[in-house]
PDB file of N, CA and C in Angstrom:
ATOM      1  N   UNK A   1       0.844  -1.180   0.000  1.00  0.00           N
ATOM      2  CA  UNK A   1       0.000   0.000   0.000  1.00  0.00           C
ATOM      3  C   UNK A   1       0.889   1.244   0.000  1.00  0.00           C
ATOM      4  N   UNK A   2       0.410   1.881  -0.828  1.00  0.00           N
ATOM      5  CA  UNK A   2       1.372   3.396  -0.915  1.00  0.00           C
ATOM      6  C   UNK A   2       0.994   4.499   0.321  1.00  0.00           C
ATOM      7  N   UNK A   3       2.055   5.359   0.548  1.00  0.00           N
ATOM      8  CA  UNK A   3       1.868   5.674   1.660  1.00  0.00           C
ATOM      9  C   UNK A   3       1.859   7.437   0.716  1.00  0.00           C
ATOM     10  N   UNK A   4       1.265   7.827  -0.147  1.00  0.00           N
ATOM     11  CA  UNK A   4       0.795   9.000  -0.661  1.00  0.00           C
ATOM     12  C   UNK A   4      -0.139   9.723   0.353  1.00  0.00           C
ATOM     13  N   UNK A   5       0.638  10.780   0.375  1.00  0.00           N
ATOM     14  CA  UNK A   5      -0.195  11.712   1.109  1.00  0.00           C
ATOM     15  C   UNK A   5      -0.981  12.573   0.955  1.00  0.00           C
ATOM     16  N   UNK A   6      -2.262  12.495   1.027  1.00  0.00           N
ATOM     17  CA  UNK A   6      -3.663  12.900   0.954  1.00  0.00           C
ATOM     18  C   UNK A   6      -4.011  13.631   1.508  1.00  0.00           C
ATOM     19  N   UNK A   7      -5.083  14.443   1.262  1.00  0.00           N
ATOM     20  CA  UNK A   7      -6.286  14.724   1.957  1.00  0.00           C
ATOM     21  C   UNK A   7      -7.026  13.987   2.959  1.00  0.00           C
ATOM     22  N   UNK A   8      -7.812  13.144   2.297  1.00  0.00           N
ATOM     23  CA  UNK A   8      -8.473  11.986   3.179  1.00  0.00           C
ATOM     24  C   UNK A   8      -7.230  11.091   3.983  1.00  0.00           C
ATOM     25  N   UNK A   9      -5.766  10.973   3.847  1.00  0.00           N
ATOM     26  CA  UNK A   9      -5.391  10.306   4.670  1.00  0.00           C
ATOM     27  C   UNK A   9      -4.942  10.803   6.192  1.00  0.00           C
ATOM     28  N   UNK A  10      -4.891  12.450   5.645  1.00  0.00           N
ATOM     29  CA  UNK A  10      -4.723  13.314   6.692  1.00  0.00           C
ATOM     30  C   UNK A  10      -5.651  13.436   7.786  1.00  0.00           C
ATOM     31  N   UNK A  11      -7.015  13.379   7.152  1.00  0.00           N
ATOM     32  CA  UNK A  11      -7.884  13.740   8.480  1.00  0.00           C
ATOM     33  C   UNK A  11      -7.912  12.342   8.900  1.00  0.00           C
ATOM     34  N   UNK A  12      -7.820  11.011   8.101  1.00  0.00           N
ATOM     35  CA  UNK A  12      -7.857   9.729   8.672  1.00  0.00           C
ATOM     36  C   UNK A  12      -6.986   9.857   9.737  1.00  0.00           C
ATOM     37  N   UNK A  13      -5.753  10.229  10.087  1.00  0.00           N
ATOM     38  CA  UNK A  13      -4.524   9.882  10.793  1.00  0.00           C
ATOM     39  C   UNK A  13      -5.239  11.333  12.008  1.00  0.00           C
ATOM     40  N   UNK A  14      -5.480  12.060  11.884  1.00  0.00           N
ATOM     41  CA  UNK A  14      -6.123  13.483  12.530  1.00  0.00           C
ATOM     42  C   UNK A  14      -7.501  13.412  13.069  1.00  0.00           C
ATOM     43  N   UNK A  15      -8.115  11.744  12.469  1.00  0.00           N
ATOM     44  CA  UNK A  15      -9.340  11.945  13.118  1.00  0.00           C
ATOM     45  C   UNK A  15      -8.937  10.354  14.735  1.00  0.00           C
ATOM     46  N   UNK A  16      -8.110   9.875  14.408  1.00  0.00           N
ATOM     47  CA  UNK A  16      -7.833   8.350  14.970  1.00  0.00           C
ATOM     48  C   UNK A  16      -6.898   9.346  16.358  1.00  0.00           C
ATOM     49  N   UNK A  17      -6.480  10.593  15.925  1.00  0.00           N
ATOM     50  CA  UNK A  17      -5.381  11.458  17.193  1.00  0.00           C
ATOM     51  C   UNK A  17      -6.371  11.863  18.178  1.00  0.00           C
ATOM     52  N   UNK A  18      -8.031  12.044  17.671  1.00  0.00           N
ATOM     53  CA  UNK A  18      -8.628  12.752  18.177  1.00  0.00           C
ATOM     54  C   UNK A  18      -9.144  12.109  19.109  1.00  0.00           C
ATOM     55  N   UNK A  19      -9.081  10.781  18.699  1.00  0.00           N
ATOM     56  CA  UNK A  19     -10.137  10.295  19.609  1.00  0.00           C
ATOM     57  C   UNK A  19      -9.480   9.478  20.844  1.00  0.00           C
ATOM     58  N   UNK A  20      -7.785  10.082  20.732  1.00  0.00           N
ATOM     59  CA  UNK A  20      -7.006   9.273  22.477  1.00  0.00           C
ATOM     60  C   UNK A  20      -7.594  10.130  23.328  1.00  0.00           C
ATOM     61  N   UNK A  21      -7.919   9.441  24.705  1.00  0.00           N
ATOM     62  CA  UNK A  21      -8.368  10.564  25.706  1.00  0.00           C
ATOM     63  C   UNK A  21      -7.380  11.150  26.679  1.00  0.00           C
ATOM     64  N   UNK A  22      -8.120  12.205  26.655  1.00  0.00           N
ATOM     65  CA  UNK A  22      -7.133  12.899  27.995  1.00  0.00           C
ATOM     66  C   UNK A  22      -6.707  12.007  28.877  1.00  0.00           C
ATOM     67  N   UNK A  23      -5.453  12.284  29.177  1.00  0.00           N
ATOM     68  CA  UNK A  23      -4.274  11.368  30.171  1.00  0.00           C
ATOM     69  C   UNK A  23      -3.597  10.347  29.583  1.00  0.00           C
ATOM     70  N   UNK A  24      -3.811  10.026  28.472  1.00  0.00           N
ATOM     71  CA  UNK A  24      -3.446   9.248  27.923  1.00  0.00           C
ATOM     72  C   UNK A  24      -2.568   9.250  26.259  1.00  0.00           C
ATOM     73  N   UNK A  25      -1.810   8.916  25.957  1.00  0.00           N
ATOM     74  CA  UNK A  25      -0.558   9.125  24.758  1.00  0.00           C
ATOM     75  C   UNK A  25      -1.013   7.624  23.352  1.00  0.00           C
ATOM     76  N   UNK A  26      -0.382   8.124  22.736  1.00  0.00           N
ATOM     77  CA  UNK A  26      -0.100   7.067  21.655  1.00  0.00           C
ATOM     78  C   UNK A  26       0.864   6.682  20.823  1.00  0.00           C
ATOM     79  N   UNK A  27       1.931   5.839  20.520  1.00  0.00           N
ATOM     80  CA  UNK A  27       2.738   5.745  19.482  1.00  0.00           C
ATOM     81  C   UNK A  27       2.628   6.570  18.124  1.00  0.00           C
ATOM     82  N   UNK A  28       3.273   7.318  17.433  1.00  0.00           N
ATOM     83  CA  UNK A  28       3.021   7.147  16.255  1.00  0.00           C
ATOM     84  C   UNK A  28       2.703   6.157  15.236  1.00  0.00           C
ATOM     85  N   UNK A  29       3.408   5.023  15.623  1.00  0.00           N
ATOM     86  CA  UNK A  29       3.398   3.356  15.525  1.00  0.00           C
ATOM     87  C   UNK A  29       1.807   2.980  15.401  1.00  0.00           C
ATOM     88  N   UNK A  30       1.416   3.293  17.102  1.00  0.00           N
ATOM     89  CA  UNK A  30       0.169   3.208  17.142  1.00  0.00           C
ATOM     90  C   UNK A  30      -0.862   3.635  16.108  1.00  0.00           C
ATOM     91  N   UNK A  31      -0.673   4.927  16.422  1.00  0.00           N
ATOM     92  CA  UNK A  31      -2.205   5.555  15.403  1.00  0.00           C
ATOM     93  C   UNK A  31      -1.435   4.722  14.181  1.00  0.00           C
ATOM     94  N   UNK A  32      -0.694   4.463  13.267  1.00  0.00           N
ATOM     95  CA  UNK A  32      -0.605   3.552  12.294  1.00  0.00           C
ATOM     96  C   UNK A  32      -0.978   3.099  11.615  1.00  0.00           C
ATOM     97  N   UNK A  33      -1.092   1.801  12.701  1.00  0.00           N
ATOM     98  CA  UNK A  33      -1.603   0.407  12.825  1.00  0.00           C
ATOM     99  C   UNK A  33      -2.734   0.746  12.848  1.00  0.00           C
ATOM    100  N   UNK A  34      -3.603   1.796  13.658  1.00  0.00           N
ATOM    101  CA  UNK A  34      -4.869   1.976  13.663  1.00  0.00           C
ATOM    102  C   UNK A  34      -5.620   2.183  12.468  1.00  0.00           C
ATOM    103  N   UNK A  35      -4.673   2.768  11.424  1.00  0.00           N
ATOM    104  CA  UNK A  35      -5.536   3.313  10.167  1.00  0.00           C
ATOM    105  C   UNK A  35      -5.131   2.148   9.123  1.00  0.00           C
ATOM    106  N   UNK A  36      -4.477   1.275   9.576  1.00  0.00           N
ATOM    107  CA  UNK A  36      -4.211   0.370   8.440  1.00  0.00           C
ATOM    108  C   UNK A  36      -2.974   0.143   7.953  1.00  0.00           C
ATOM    109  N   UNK A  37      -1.880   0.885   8.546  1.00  0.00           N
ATOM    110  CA  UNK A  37      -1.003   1.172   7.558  1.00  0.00           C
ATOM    111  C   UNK A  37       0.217   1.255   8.416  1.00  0.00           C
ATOM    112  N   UNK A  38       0.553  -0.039   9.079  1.00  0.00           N
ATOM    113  CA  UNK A  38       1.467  -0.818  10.200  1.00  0.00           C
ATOM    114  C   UNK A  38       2.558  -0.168   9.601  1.00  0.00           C
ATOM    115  N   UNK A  39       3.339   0.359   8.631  1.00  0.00           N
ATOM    116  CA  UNK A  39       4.657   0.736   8.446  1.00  0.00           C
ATOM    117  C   UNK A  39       4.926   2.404   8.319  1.00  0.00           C
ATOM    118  N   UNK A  40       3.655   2.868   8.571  1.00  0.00           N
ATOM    119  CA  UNK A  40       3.671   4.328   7.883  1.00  0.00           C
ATOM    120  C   UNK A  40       4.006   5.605   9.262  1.00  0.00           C
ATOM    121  N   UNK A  41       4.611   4.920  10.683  1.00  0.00           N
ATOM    122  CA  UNK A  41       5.061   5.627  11.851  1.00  0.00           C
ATOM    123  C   UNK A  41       5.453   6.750  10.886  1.00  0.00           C
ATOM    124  N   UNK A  42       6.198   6.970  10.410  1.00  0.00           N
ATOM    125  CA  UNK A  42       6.879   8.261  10.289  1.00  0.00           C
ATOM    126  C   UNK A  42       5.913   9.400   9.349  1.00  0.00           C
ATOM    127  N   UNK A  43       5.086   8.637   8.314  1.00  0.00           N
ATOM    128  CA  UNK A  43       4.022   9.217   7.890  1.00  0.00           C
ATOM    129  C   UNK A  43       3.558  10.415   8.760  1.00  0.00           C
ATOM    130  N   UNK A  44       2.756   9.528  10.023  1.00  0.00           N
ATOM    131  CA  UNK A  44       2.090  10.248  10.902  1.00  0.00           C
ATOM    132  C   UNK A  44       2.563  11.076  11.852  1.00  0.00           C
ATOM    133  N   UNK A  45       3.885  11.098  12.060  1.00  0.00           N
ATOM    134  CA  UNK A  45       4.706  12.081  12.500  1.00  0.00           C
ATOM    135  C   UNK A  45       4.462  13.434  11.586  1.00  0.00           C
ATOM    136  N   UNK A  46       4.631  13.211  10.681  1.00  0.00           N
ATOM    137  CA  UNK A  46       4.808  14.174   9.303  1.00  0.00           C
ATOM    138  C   UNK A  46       3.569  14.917   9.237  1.00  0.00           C
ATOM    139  N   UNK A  47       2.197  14.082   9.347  1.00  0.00           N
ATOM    140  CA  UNK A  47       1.168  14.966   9.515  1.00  0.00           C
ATOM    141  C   UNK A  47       0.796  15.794  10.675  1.00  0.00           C
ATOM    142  N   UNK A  48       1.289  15.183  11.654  1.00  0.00           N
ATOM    143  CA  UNK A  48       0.944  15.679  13.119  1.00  0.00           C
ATOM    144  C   UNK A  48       2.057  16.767  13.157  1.00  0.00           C
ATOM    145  N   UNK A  49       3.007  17.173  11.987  1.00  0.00           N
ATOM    146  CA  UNK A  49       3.843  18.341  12.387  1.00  0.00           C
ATOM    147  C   UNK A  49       2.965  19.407  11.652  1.00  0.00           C
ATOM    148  N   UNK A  50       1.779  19.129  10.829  1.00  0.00           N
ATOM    149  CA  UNK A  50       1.478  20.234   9.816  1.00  0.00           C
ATOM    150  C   UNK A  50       0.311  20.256  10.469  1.00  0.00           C
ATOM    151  N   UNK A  51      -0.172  19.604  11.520  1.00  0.00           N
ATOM    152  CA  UNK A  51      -2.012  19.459  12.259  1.00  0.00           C
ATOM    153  C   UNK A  51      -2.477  20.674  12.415  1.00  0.00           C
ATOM    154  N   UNK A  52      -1.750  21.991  12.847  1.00  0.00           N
ATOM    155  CA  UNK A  52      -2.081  23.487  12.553  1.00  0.00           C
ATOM    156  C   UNK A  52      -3.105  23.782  11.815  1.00  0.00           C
ATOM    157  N   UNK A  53      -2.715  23.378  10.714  1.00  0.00           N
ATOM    158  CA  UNK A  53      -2.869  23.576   9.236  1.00  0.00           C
ATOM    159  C   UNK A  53      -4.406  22.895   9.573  1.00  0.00           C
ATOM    160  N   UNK A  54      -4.811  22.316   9.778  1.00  0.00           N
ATOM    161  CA  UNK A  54      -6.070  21.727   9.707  1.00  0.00           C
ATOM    162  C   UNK A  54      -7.015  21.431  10.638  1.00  0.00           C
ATOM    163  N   UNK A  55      -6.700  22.334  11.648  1.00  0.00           N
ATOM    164  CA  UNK A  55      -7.816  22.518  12.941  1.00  0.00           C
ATOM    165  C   UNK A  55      -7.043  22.581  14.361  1.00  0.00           C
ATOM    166  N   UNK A  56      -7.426  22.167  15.117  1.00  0.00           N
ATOM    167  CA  UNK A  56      -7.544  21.837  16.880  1.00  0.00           C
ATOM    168  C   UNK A  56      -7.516  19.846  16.903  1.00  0.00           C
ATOM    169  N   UNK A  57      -6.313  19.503  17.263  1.00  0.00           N
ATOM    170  CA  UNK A  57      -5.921  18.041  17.561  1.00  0.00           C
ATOM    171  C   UNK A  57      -5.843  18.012  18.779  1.00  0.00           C
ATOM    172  N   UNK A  58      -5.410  17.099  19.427  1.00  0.00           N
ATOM    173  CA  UNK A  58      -4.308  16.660  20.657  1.00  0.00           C
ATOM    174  C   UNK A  58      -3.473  15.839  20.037  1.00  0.00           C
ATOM    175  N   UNK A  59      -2.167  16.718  18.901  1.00  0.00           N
ATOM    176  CA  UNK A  59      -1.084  16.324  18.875  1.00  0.00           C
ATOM    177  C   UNK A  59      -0.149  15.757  19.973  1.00  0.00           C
ATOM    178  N   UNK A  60      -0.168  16.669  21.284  1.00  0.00           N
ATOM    179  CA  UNK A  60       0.544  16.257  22.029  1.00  0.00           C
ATOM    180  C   UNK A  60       0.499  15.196  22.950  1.00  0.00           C
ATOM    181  N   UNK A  61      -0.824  14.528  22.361  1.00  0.00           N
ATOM    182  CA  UNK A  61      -0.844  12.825  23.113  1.00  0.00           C
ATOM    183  C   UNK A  61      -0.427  11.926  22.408  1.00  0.00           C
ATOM    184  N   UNK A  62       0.643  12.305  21.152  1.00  0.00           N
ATOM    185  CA  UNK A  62       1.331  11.317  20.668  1.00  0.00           C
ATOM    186  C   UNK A  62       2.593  11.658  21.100  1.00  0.00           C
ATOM    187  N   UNK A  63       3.551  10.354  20.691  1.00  0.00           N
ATOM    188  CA  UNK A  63       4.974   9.639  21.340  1.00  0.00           C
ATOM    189  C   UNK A  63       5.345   9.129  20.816  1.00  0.00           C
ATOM    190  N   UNK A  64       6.892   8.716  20.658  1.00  0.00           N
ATOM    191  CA  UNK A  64       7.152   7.460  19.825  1.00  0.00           C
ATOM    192  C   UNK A  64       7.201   6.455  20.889  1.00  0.00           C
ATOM    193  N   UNK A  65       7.909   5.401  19.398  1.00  0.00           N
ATOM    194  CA  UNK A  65       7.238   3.990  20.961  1.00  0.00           C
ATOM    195  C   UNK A  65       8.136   3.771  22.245  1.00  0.00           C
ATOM    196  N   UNK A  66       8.973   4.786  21.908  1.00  0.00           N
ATOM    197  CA  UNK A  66       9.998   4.211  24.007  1.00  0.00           C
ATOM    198  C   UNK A  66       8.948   5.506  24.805  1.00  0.00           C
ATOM    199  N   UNK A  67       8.091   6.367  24.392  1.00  0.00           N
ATOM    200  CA  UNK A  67       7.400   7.420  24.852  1.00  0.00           C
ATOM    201  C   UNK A  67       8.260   8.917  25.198  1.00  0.00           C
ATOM    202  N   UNK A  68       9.209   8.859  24.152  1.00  0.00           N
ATOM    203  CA  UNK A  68      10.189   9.904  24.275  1.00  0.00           C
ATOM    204  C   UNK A  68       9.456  11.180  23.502  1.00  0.00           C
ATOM    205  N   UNK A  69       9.467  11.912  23.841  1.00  0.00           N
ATOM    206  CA  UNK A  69       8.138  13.524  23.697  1.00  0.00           C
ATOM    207  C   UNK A  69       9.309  14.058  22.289  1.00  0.00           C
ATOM    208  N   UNK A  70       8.588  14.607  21.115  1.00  0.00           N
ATOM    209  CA  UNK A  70       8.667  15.115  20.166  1.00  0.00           C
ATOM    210  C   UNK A  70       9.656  16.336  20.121  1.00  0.00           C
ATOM    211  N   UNK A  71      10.784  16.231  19.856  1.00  0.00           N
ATOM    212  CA  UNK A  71      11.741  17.009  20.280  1.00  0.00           C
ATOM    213  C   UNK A  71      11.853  18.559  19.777  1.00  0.00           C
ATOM    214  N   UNK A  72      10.808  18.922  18.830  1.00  0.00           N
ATOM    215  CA  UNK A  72      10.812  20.187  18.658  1.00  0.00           C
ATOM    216  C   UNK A  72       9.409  20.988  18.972  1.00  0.00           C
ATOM    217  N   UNK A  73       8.892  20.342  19.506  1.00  0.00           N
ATOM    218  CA  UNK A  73       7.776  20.620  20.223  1.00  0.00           C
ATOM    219  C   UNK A  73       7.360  20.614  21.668  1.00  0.00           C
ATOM    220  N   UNK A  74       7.794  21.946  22.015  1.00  0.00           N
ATOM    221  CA  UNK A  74       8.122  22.713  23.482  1.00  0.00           C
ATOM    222  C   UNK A  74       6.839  22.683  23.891  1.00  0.00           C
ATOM    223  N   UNK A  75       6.156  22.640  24.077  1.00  0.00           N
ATOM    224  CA  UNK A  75       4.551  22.636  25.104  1.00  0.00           C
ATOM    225  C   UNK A  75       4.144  21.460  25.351  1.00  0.00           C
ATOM    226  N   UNK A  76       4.650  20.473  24.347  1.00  0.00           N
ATOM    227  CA  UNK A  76       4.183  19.159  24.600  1.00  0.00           C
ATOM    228  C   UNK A  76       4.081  18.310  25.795  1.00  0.00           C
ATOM    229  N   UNK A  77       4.996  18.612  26.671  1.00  0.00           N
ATOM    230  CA  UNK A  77       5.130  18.021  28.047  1.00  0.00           C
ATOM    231  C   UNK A  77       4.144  18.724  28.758  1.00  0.00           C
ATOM    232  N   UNK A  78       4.518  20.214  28.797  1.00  0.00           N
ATOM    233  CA  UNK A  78       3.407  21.220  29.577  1.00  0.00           C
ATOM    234  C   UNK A  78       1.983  20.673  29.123  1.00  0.00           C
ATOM    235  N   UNK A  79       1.426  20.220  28.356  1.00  0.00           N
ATOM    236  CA  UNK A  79       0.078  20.185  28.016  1.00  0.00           C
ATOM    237  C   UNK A  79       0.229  18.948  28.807  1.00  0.00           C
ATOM    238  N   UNK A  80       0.894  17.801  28.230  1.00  0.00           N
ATOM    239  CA  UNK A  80       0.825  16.263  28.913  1.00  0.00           C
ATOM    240  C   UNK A  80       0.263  16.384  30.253  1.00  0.00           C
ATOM    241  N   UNK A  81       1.330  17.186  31.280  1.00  0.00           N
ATOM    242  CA  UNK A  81       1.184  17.612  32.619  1.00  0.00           C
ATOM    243  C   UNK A  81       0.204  17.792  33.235  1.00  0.00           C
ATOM    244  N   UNK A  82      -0.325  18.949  32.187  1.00  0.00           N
ATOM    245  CA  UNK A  82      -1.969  19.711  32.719  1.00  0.00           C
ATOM    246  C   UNK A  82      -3.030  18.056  32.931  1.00  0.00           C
ATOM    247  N   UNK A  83      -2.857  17.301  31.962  1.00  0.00           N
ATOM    248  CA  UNK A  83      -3.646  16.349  31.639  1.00  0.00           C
ATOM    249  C   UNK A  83      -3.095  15.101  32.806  1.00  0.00           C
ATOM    250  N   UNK A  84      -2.272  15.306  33.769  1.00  0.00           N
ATOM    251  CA  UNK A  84      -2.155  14.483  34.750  1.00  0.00           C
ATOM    252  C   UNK A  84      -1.177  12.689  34.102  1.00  0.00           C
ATOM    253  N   UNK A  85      -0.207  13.315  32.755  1.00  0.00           N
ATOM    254  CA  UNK A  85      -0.019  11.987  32.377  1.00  0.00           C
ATOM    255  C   UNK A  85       1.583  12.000  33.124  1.00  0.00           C
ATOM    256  N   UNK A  86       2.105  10.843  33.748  1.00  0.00           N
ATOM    257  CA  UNK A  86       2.840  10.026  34.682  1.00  0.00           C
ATOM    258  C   UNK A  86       4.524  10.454  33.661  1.00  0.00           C
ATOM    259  N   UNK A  87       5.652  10.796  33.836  1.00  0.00           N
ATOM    260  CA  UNK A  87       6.647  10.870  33.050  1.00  0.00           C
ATOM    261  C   UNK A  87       7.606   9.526  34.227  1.00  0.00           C
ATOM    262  N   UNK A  88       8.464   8.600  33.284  1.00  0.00           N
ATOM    263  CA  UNK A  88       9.492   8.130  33.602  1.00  0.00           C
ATOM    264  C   UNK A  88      10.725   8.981  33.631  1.00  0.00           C
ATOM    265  N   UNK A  89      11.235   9.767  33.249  1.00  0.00           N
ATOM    266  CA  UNK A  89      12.577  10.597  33.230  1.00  0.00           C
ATOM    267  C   UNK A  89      11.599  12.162  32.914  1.00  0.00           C
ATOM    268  N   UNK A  90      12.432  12.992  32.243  1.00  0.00           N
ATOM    269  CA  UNK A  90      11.859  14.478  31.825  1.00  0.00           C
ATOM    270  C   UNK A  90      11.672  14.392  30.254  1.00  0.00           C
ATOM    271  N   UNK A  91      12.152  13.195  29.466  1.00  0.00           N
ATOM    272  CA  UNK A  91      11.766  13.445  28.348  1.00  0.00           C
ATOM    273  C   UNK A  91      10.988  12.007  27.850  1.00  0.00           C
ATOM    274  N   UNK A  92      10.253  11.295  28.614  1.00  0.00           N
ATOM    275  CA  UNK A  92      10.108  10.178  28.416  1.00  0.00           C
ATOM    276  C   UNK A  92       8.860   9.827  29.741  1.00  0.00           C
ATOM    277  N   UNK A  93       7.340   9.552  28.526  1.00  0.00           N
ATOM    278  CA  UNK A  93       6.000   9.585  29.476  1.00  0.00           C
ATOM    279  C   UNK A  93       6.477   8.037  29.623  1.00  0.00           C
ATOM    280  N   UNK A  94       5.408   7.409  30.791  1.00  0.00           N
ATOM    281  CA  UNK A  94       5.351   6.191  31.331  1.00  0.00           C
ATOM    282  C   UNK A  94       4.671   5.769  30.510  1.00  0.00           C
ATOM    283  N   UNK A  95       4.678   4.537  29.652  1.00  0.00           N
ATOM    284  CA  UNK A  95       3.697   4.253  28.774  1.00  0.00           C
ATOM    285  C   UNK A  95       3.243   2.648  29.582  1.00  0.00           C
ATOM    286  N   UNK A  96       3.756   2.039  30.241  1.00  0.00           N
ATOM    287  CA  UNK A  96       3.016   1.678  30.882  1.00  0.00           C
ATOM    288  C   UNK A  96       2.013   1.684  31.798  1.00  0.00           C
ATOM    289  N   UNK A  97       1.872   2.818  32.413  1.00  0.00           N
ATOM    290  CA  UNK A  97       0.521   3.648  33.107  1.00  0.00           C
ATOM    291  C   UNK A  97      -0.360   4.535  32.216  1.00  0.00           C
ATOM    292  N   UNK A  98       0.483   5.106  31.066  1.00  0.00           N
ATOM    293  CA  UNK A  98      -0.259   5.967  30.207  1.00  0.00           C
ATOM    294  C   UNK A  98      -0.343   5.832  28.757  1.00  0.00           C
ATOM    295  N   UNK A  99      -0.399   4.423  28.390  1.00  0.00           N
ATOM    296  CA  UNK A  99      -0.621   4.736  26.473  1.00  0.00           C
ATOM    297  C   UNK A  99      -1.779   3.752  26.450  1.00  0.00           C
ATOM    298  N   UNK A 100      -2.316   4.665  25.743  1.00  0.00           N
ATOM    299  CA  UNK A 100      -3.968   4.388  25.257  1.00  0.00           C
ATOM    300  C   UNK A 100      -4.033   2.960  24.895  1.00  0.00           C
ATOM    301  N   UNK A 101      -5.236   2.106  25.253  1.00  0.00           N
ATOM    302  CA  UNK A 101      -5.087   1.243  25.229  1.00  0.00           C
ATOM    303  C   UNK A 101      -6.716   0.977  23.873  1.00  0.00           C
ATOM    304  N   UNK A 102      -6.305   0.654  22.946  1.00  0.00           N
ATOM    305  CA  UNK A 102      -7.023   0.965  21.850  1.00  0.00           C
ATOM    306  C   UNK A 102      -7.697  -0.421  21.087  1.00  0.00           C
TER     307      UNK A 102
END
């Protein structure tokens, strides 16, 4: 499956972000797999850097998979926080207490 980037694949990957709940994170990995498309992690990185562009997300309840926080994206922890989610070190959420269980 081609991993062309769309319109419709955008809000697909933007609508699957929307629906982790507060306190809780997701792989990029994750949302993925969720839309079908088990190899396309970095895809969804890629959209979730342009999510601006296309409304109000909770970008910042995604992670990669050791749960190490998005390195050019400074609020991301601060928002995590507000939302009561658990950190193992300062750059790295607990994903065993906190990744969405889907």
């Amino acid at each position: 499956m081609s991993a062309v980037l769309t319109e419709d694949l955008i809000y697909e990957i933007l609508s699957a972000v929307e629906e982790i709940p507060e306190g809780k994170v997701a792989s990029y990995g994750q949302i993925a797999r969720l839309i079908g498309r088990d190899k396309n992690a970095r895809l969804v990185g890629k959209v979730l850097s342009m999510a601006e562009y296309y409304g109000q997300y909770p970008c910042h309840r995604v992670v990669d998979h050791s749960g190490r926080l998005a390195p050019h994206f400074q609020e991301q922890k601060k928002l995590l926080l507000e939302e009561q989610v658990e950190f193992r070190d300062s750059n790295h959420v607990n994903l065993a207490k906190c990744q969405w269980d889907c």
